[in-house]
PDB file of N, CA and C in Angstrom:
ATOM      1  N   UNK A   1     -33.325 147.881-108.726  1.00  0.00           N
ATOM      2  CA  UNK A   1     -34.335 148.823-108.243  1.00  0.00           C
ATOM      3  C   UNK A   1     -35.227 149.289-109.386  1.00  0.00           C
ATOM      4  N   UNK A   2     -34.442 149.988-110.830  1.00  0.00           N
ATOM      5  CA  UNK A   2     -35.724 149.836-111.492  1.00  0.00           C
ATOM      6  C   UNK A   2     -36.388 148.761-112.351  1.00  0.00           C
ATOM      7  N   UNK A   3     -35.481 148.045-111.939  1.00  0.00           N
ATOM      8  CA  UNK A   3     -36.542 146.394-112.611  1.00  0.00           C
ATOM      9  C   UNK A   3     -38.003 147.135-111.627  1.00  0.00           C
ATOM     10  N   UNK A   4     -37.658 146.466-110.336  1.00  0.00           N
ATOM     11  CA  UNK A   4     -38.645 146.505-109.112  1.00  0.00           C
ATOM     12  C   UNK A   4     -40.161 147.154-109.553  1.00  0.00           C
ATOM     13  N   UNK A   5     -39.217 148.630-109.551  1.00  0.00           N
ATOM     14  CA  UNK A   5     -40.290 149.594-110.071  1.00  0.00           C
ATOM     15  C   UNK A   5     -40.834 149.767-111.467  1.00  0.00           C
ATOM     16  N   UNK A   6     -40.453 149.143-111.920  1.00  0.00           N
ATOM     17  CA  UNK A   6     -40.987 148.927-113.600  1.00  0.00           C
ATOM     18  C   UNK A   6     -40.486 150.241-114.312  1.00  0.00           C
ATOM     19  N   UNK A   7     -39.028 150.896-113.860  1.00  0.00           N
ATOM     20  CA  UNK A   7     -38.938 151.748-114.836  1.00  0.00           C
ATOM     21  C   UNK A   7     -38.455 151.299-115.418  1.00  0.00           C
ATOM     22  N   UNK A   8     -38.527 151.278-116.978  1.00  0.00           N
ATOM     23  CA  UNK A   8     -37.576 150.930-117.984  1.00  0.00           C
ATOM     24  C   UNK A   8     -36.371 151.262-118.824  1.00  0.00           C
ATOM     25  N   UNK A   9     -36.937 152.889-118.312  1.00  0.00           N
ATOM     26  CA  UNK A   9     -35.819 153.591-119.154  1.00  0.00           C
ATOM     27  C   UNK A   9     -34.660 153.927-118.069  1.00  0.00           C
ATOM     28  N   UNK A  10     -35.026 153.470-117.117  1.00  0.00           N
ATOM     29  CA  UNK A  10     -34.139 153.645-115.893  1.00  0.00           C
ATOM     30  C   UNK A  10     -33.051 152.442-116.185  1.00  0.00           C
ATOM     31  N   UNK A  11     -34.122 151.137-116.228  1.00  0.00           N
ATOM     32  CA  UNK A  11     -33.104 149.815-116.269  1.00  0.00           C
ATOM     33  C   UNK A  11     -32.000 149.946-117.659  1.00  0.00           C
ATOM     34  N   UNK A  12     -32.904 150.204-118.503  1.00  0.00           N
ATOM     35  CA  UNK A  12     -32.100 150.390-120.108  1.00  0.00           C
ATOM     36  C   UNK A  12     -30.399 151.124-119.553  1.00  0.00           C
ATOM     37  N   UNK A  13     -30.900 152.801-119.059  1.00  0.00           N
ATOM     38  CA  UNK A  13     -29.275 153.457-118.947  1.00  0.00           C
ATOM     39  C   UNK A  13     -28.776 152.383-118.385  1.00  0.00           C
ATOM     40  N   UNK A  14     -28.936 151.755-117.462  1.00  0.00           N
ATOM     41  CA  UNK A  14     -27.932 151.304-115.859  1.00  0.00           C
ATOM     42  C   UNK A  14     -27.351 150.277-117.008  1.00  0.00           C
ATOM     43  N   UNK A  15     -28.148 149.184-117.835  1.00  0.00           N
ATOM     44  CA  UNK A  15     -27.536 148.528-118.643  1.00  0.00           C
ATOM     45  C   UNK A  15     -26.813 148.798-120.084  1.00  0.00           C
ATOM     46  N   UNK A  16     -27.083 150.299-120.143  1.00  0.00           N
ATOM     47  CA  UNK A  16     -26.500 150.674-121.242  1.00  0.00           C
ATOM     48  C   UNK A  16     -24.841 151.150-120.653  1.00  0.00           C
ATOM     49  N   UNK A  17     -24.935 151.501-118.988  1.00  0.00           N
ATOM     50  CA  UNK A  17     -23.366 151.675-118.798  1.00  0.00           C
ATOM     51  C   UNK A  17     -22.372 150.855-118.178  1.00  0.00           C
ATOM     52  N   UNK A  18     -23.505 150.027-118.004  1.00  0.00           N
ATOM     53  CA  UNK A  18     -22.925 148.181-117.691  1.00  0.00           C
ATOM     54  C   UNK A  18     -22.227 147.563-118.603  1.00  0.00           C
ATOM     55  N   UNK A  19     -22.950 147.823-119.657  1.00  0.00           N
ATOM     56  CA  UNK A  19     -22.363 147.482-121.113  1.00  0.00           C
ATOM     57  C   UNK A  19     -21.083 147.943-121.257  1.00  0.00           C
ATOM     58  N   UNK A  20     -21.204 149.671-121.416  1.00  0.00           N
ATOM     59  CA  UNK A  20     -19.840 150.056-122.010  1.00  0.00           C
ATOM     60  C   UNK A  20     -18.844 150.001-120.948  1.00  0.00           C
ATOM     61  N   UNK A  21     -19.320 149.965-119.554  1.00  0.00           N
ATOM     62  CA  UNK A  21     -17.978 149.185-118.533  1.00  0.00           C
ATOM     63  C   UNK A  21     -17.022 147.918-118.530  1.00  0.00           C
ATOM     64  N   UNK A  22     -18.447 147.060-119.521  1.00  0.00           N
ATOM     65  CA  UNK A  22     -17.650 145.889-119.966  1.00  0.00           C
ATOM     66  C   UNK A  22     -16.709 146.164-120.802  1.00  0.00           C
ATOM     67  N   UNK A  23     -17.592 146.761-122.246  1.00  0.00           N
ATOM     68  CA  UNK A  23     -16.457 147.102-123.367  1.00  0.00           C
ATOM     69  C   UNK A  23     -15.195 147.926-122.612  1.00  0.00           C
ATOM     70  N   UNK A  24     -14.900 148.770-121.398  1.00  0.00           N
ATOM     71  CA  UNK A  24     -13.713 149.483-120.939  1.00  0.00           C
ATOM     72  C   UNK A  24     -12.841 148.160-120.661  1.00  0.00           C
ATOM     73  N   UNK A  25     -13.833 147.372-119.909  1.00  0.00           N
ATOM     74  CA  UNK A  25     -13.144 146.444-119.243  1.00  0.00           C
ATOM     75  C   UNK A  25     -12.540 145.002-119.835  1.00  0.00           C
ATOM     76  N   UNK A  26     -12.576 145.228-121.347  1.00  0.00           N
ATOM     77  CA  UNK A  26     -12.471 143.949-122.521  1.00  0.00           C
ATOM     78  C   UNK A  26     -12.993 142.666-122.070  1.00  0.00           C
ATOM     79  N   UNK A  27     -14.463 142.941-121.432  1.00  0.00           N
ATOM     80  CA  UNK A  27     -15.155 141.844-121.299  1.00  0.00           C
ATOM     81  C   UNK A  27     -16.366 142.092-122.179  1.00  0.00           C
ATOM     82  N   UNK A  28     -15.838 141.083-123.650  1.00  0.00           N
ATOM     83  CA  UNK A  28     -16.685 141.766-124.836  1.00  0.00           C
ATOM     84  C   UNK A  28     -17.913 140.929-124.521  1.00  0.00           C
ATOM     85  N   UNK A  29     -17.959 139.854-124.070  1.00  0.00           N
ATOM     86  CA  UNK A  29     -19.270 138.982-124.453  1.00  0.00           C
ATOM     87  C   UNK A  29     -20.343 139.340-123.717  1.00  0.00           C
ATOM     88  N   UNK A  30     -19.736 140.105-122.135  1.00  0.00           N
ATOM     89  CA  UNK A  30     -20.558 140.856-121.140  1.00  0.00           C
ATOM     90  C   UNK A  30     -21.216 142.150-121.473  1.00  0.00           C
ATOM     91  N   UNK A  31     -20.362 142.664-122.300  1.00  0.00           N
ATOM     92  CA  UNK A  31     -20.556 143.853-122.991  1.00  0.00           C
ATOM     93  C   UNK A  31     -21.624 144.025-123.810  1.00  0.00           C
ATOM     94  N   UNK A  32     -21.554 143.012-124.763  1.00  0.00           N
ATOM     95  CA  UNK A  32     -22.741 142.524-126.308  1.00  0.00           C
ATOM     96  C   UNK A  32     -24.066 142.189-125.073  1.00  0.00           C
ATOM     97  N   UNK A  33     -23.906 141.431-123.885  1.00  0.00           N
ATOM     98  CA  UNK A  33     -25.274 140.744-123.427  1.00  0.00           C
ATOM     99  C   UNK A  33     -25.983 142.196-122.695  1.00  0.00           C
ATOM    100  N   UNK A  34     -25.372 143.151-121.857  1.00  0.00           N
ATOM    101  CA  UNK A  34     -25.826 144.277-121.619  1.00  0.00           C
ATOM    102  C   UNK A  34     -26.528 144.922-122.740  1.00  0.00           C
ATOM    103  N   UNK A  35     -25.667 145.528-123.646  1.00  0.00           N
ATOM    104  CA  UNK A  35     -26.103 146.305-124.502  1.00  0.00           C
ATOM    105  C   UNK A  35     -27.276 145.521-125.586  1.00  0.00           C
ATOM    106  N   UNK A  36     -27.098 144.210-125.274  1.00  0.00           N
ATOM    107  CA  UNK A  36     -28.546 143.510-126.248  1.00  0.00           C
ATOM    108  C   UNK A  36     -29.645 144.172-125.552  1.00  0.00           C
ATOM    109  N   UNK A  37     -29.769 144.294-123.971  1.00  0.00           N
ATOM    110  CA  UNK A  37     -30.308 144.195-123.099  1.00  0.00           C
ATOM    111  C   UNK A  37     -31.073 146.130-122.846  1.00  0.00           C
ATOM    112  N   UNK A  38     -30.172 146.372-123.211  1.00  0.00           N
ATOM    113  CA  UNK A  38     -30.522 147.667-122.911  1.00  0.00           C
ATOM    114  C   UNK A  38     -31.128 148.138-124.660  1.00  0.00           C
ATOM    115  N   UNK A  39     -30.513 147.713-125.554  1.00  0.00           N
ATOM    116  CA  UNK A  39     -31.015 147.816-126.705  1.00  0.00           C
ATOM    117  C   UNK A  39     -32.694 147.698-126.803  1.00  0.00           C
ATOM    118  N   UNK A  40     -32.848 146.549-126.205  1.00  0.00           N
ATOM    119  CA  UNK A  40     -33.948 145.708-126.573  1.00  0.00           C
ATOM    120  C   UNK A  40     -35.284 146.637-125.598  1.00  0.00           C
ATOM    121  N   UNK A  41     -34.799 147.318-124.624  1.00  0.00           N
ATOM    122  CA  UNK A  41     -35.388 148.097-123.639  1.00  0.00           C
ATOM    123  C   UNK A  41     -36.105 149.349-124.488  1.00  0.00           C
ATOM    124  N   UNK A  42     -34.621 150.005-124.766  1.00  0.00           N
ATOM    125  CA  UNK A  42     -35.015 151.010-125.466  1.00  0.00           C
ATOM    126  C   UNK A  42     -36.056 151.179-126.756  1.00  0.00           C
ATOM    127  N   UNK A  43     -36.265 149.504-127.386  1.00  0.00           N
ATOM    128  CA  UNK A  43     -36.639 149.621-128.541  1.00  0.00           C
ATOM    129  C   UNK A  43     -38.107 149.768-127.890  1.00  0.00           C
ATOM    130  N   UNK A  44     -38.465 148.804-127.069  1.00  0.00           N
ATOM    131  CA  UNK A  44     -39.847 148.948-126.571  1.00  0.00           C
ATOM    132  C   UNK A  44     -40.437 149.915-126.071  1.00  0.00           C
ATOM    133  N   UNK A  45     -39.667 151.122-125.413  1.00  0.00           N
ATOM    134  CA  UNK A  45     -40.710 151.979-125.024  1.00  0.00           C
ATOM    135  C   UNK A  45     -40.382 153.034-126.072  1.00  0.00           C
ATOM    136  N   UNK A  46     -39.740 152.730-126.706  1.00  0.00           N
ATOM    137  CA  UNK A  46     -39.709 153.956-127.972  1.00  0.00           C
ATOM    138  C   UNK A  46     -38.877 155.164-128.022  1.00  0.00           C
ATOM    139  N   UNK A  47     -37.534 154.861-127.514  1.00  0.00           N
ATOM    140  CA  UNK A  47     -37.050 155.838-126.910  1.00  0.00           C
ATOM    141  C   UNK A  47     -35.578 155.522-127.897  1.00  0.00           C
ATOM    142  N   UNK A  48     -35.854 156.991-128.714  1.00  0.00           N
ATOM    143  CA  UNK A  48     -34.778 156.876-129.998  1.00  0.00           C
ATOM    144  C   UNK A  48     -33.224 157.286-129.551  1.00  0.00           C
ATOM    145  N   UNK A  49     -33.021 158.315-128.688  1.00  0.00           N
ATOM    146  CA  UNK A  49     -32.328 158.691-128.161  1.00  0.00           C
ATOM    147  C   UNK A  49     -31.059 157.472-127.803  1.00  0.00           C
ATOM    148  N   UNK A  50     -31.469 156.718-126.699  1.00  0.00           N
ATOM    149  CA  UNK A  50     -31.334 155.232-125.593  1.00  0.00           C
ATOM    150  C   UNK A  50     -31.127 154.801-127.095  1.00  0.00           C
ATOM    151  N   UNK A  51     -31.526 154.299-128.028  1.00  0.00           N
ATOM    152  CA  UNK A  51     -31.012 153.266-129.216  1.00  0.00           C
ATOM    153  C   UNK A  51     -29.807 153.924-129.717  1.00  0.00           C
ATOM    154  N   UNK A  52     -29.949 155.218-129.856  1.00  0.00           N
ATOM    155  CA  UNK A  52     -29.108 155.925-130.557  1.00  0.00           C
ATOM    156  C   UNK A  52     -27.672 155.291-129.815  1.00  0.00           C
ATOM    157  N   UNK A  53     -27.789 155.716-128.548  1.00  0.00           N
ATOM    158  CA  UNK A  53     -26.641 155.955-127.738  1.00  0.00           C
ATOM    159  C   UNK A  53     -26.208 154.327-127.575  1.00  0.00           C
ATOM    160  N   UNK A  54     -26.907 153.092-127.871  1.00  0.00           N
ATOM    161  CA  UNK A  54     -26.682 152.089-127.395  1.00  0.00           C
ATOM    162  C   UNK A  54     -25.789 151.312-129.162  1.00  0.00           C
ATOM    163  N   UNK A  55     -26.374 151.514-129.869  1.00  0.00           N
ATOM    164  CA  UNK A  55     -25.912 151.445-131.667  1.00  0.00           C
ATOM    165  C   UNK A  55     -24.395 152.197-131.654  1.00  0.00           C
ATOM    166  N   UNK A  56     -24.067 153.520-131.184  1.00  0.00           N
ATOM    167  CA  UNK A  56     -22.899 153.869-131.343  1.00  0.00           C
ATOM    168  C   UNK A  56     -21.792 152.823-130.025  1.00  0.00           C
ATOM    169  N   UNK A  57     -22.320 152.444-129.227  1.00  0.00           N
ATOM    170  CA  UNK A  57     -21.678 151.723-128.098  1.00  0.00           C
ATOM    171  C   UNK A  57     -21.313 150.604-128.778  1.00  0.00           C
ATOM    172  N   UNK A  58     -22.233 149.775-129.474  1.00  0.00           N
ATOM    173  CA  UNK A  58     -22.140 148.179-130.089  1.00  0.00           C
ATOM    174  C   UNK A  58     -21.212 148.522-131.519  1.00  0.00           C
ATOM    175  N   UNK A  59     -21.581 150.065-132.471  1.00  0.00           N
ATOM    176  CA  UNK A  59     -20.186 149.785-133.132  1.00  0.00           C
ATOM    177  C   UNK A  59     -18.966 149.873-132.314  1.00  0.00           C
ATOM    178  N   UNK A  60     -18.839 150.665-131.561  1.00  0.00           N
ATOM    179  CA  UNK A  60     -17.504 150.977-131.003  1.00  0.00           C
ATOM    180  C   UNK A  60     -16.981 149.686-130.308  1.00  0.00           C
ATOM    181  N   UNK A  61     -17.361 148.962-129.515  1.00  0.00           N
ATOM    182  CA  UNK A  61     -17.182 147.571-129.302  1.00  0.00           C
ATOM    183  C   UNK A  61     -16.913 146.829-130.196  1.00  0.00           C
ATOM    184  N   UNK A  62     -17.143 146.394-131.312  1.00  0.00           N
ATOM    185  CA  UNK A  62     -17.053 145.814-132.447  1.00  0.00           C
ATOM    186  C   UNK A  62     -15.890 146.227-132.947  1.00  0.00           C
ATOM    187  N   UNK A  63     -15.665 147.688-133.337  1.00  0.00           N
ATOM    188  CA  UNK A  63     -14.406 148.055-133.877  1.00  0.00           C
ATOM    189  C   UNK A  63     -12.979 148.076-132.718  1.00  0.00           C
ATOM    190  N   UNK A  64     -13.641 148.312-131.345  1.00  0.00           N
ATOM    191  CA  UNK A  64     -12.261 147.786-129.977  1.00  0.00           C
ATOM    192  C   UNK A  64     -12.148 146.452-130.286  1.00  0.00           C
ATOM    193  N   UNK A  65     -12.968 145.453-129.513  1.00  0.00           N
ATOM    194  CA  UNK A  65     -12.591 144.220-129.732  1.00  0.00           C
ATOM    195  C   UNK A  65     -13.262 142.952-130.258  1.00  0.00           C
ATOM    196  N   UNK A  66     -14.437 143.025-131.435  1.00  0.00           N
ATOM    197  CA  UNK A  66     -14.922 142.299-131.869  1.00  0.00           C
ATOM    198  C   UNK A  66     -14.162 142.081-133.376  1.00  0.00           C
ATOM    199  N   UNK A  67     -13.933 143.364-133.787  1.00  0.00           N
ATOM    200  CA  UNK A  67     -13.354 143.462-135.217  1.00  0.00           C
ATOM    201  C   UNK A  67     -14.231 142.613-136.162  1.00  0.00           C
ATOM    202  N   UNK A  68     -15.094 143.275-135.912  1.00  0.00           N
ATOM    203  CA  UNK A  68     -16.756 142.620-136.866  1.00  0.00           C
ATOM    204  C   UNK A  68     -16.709 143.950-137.408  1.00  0.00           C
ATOM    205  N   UNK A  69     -15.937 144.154-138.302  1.00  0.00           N
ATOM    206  CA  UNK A  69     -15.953 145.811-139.051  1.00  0.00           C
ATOM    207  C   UNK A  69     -17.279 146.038-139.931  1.00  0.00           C
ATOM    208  N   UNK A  70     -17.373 144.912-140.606  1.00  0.00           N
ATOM    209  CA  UNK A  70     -19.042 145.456-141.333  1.00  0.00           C
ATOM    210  C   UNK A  70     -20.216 145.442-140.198  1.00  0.00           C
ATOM    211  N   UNK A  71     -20.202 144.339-139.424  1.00  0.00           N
ATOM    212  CA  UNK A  71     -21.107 145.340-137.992  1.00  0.00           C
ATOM    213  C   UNK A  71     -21.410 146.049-137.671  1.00  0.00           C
ATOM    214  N   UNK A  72     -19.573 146.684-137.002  1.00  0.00           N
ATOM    215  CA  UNK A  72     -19.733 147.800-136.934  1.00  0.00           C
ATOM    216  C   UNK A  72     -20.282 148.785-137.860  1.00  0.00           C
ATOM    217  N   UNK A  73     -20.098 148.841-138.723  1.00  0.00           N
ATOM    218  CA  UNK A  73     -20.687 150.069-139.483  1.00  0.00           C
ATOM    219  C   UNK A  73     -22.362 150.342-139.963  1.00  0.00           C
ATOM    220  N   UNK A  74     -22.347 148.624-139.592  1.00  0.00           N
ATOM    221  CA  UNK A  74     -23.932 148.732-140.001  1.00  0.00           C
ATOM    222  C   UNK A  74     -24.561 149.642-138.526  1.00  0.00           C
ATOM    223  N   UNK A  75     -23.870 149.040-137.418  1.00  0.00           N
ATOM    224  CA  UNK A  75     -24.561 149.607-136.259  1.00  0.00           C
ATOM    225  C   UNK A  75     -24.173 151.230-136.134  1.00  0.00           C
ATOM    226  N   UNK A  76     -23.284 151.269-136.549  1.00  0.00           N
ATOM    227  CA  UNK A  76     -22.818 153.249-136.542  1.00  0.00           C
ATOM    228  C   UNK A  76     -23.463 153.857-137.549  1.00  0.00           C
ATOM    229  N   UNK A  77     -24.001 153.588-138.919  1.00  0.00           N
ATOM    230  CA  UNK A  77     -24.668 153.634-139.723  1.00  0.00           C
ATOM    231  C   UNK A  77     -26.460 154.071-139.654  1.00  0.00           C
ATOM    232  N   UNK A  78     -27.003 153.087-138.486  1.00  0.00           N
ATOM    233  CA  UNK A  78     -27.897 153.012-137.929  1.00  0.00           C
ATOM    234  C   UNK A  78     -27.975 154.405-136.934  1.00  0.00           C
ATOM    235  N   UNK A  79     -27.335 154.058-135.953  1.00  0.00           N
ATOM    236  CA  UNK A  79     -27.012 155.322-134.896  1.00  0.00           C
ATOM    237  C   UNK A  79     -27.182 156.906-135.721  1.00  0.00           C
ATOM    238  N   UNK A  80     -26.359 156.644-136.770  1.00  0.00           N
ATOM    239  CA  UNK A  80     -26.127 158.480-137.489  1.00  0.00           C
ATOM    240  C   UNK A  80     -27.268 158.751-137.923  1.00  0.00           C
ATOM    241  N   UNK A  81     -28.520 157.722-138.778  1.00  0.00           N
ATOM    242  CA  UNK A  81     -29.944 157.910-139.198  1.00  0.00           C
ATOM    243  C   UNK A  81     -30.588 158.143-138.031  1.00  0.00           C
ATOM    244  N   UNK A  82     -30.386 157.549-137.074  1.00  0.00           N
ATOM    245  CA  UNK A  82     -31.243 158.465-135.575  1.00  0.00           C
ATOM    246  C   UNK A  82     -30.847 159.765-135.361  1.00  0.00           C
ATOM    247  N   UNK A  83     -29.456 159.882-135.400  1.00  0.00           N
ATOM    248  CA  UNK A  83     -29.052 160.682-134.553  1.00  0.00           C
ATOM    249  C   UNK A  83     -29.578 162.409-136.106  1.00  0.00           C
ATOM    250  N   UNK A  84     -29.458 161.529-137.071  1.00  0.00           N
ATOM    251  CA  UNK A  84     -30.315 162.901-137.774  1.00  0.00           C
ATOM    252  C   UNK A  84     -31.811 163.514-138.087  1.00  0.00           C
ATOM    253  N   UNK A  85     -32.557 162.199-137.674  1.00  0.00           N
ATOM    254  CA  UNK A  85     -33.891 162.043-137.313  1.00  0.00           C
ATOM    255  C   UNK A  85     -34.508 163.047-136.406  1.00  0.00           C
ATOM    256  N   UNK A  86     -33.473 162.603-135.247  1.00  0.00           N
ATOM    257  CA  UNK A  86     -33.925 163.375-133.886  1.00  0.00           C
ATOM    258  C   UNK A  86     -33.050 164.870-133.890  1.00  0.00           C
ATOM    259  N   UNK A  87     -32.477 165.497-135.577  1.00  0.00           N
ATOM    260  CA  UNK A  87     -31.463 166.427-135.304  1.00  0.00           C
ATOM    261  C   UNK A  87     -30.793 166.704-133.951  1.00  0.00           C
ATOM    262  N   UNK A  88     -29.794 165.456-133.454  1.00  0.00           N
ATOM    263  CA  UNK A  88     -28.725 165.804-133.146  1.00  0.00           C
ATOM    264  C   UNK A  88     -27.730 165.627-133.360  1.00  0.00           C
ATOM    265  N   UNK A  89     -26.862 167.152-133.576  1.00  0.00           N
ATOM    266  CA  UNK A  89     -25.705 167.632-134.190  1.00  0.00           C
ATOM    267  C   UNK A  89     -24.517 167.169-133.323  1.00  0.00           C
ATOM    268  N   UNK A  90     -24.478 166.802-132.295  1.00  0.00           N
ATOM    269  CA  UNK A  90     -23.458 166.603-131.314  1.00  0.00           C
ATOM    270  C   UNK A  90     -22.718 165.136-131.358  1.00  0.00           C
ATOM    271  N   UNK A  91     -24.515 164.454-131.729  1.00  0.00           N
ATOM    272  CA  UNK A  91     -24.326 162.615-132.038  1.00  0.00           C
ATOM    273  C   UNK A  91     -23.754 162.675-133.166  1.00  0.00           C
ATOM    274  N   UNK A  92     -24.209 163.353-133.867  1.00  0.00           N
ATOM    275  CA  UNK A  92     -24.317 162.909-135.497  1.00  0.00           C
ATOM    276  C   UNK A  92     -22.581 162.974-135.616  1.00  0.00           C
ATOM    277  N   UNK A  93     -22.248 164.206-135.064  1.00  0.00           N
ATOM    278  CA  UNK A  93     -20.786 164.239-135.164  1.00  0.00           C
ATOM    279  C   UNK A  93     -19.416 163.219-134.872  1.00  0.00           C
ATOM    280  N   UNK A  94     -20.239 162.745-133.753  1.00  0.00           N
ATOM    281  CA  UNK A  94     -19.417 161.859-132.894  1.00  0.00           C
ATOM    282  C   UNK A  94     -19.465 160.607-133.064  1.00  0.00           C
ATOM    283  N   UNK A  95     -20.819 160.481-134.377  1.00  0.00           N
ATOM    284  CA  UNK A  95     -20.818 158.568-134.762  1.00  0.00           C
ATOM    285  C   UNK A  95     -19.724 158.685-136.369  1.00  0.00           C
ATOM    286  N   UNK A  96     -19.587 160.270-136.972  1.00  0.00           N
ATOM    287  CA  UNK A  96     -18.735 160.687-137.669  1.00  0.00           C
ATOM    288  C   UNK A  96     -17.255 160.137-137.625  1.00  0.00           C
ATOM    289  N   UNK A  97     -17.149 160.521-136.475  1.00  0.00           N
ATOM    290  CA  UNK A  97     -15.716 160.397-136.337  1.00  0.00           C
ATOM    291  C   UNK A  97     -15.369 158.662-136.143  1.00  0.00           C
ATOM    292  N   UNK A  98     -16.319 157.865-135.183  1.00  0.00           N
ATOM    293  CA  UNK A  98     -16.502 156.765-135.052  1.00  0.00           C
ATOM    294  C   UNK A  98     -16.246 156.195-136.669  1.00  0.00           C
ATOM    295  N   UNK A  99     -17.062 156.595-137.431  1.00  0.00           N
ATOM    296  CA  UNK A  99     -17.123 155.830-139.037  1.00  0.00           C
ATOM    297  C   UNK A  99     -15.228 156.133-139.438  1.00  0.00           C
ATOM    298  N   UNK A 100     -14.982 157.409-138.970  1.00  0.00           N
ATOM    299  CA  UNK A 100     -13.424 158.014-139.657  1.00  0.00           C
ATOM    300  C   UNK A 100     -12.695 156.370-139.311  1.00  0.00           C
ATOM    301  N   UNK A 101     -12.988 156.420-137.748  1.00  0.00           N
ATOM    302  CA  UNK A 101     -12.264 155.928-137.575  1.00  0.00           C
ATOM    303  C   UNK A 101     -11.736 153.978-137.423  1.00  0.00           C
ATOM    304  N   UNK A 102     -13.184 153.550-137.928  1.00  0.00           N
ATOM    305  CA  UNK A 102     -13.498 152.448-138.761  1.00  0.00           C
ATOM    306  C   UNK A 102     -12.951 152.097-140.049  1.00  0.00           C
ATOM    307  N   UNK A 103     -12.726 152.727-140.714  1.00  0.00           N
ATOM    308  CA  UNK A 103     -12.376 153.079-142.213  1.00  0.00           C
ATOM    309  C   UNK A 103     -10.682 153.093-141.873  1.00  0.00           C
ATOM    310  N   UNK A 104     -10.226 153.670-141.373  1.00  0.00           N
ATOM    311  CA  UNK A 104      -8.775 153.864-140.881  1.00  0.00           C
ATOM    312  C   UNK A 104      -8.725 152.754-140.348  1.00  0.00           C
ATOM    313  N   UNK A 105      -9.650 151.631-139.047  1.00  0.00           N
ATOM    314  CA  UNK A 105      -8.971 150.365-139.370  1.00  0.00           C
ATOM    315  C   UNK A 105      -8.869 149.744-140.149  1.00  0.00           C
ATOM    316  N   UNK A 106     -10.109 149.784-140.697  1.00  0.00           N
ATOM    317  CA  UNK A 106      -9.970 148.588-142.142  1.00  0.00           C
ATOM    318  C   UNK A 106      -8.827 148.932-142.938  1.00  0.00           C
ATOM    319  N   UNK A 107      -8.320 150.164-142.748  1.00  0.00           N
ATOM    320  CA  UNK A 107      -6.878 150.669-143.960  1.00  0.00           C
ATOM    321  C   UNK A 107      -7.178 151.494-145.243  1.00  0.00           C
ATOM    322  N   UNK A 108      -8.699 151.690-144.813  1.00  0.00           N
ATOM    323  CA  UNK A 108      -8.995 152.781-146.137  1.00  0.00           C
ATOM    324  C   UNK A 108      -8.726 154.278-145.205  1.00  0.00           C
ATOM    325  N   UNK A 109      -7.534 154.712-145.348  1.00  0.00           N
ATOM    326  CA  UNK A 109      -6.915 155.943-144.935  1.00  0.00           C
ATOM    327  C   UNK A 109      -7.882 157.175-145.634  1.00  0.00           C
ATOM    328  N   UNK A 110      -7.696 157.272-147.207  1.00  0.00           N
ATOM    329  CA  UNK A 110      -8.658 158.774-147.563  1.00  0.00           C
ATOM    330  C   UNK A 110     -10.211 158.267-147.476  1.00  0.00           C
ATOM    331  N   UNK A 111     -10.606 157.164-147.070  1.00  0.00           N
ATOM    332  CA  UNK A 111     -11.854 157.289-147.026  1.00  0.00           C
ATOM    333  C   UNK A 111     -11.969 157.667-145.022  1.00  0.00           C
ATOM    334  N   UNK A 112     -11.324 157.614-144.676  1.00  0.00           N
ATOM    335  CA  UNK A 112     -11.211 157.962-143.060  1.00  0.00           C
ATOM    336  C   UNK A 112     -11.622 159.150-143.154  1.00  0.00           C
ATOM    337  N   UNK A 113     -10.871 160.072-143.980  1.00  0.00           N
ATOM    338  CA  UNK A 113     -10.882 161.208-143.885  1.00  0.00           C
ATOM    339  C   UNK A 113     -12.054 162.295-144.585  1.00  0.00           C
ATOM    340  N   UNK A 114     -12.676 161.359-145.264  1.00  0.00           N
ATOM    341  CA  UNK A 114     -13.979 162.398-145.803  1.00  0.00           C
ATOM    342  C   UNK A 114     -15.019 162.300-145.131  1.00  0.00           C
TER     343      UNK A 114
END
């Protein structure tokens, strides 16, 4: 429906929670093609927010079941420079803990923790 109607930022969410239904659902490759998809949406109409939220999805996927750990971090990395751009404190926090908890897989324990 919003293909139809040409909304975009409409199509972007629906595929941004398509995506992370996949990643629930450990259907990673379905997961990566959504979130390319919704990525690629968001980039075009300019909507930092929608990237933000789609960058913390693709690390977190990566660190569930891609275990592309430098990926991940590049993409959570990415996400936290938006998410301080657009000062939000709520993201910024929560791609935080995401990085903690990247670092704790890789096995760097005190770097988890700073």
């Amino acid at each position: 429906l919003f293909k139809k109607t040409g909304d975009r930022h409409g199509e972007a969410k629906i595929l941004l929670g398509i995506g992370r239904l996949e990643g629930y659902l450990g259907h990673y490759s379905l997961a990566r093609s959504s979130l390319d998809q919704a990525l690629s949406l968001f980039k075009n109409i300019r909507e930092r927010r929608g990237q933000l939220e789609v960058l913390t999805s693709f690390g977190q996927l990566e660190i569930d079941y891609g275990e592309h750990y430098e990926q991940a971090g590049n993409y959570l990395r990415e996400a936290l420079s938006i998410a301080k751009d657009i000062a939000d404190p709520w993201n910024e926090s929560q791609i935080l803990c995401a990085l903690g908890h990247l670092e704790k897989r890789k096995g760097n324990y005190e770097r988890a923790y700073d």
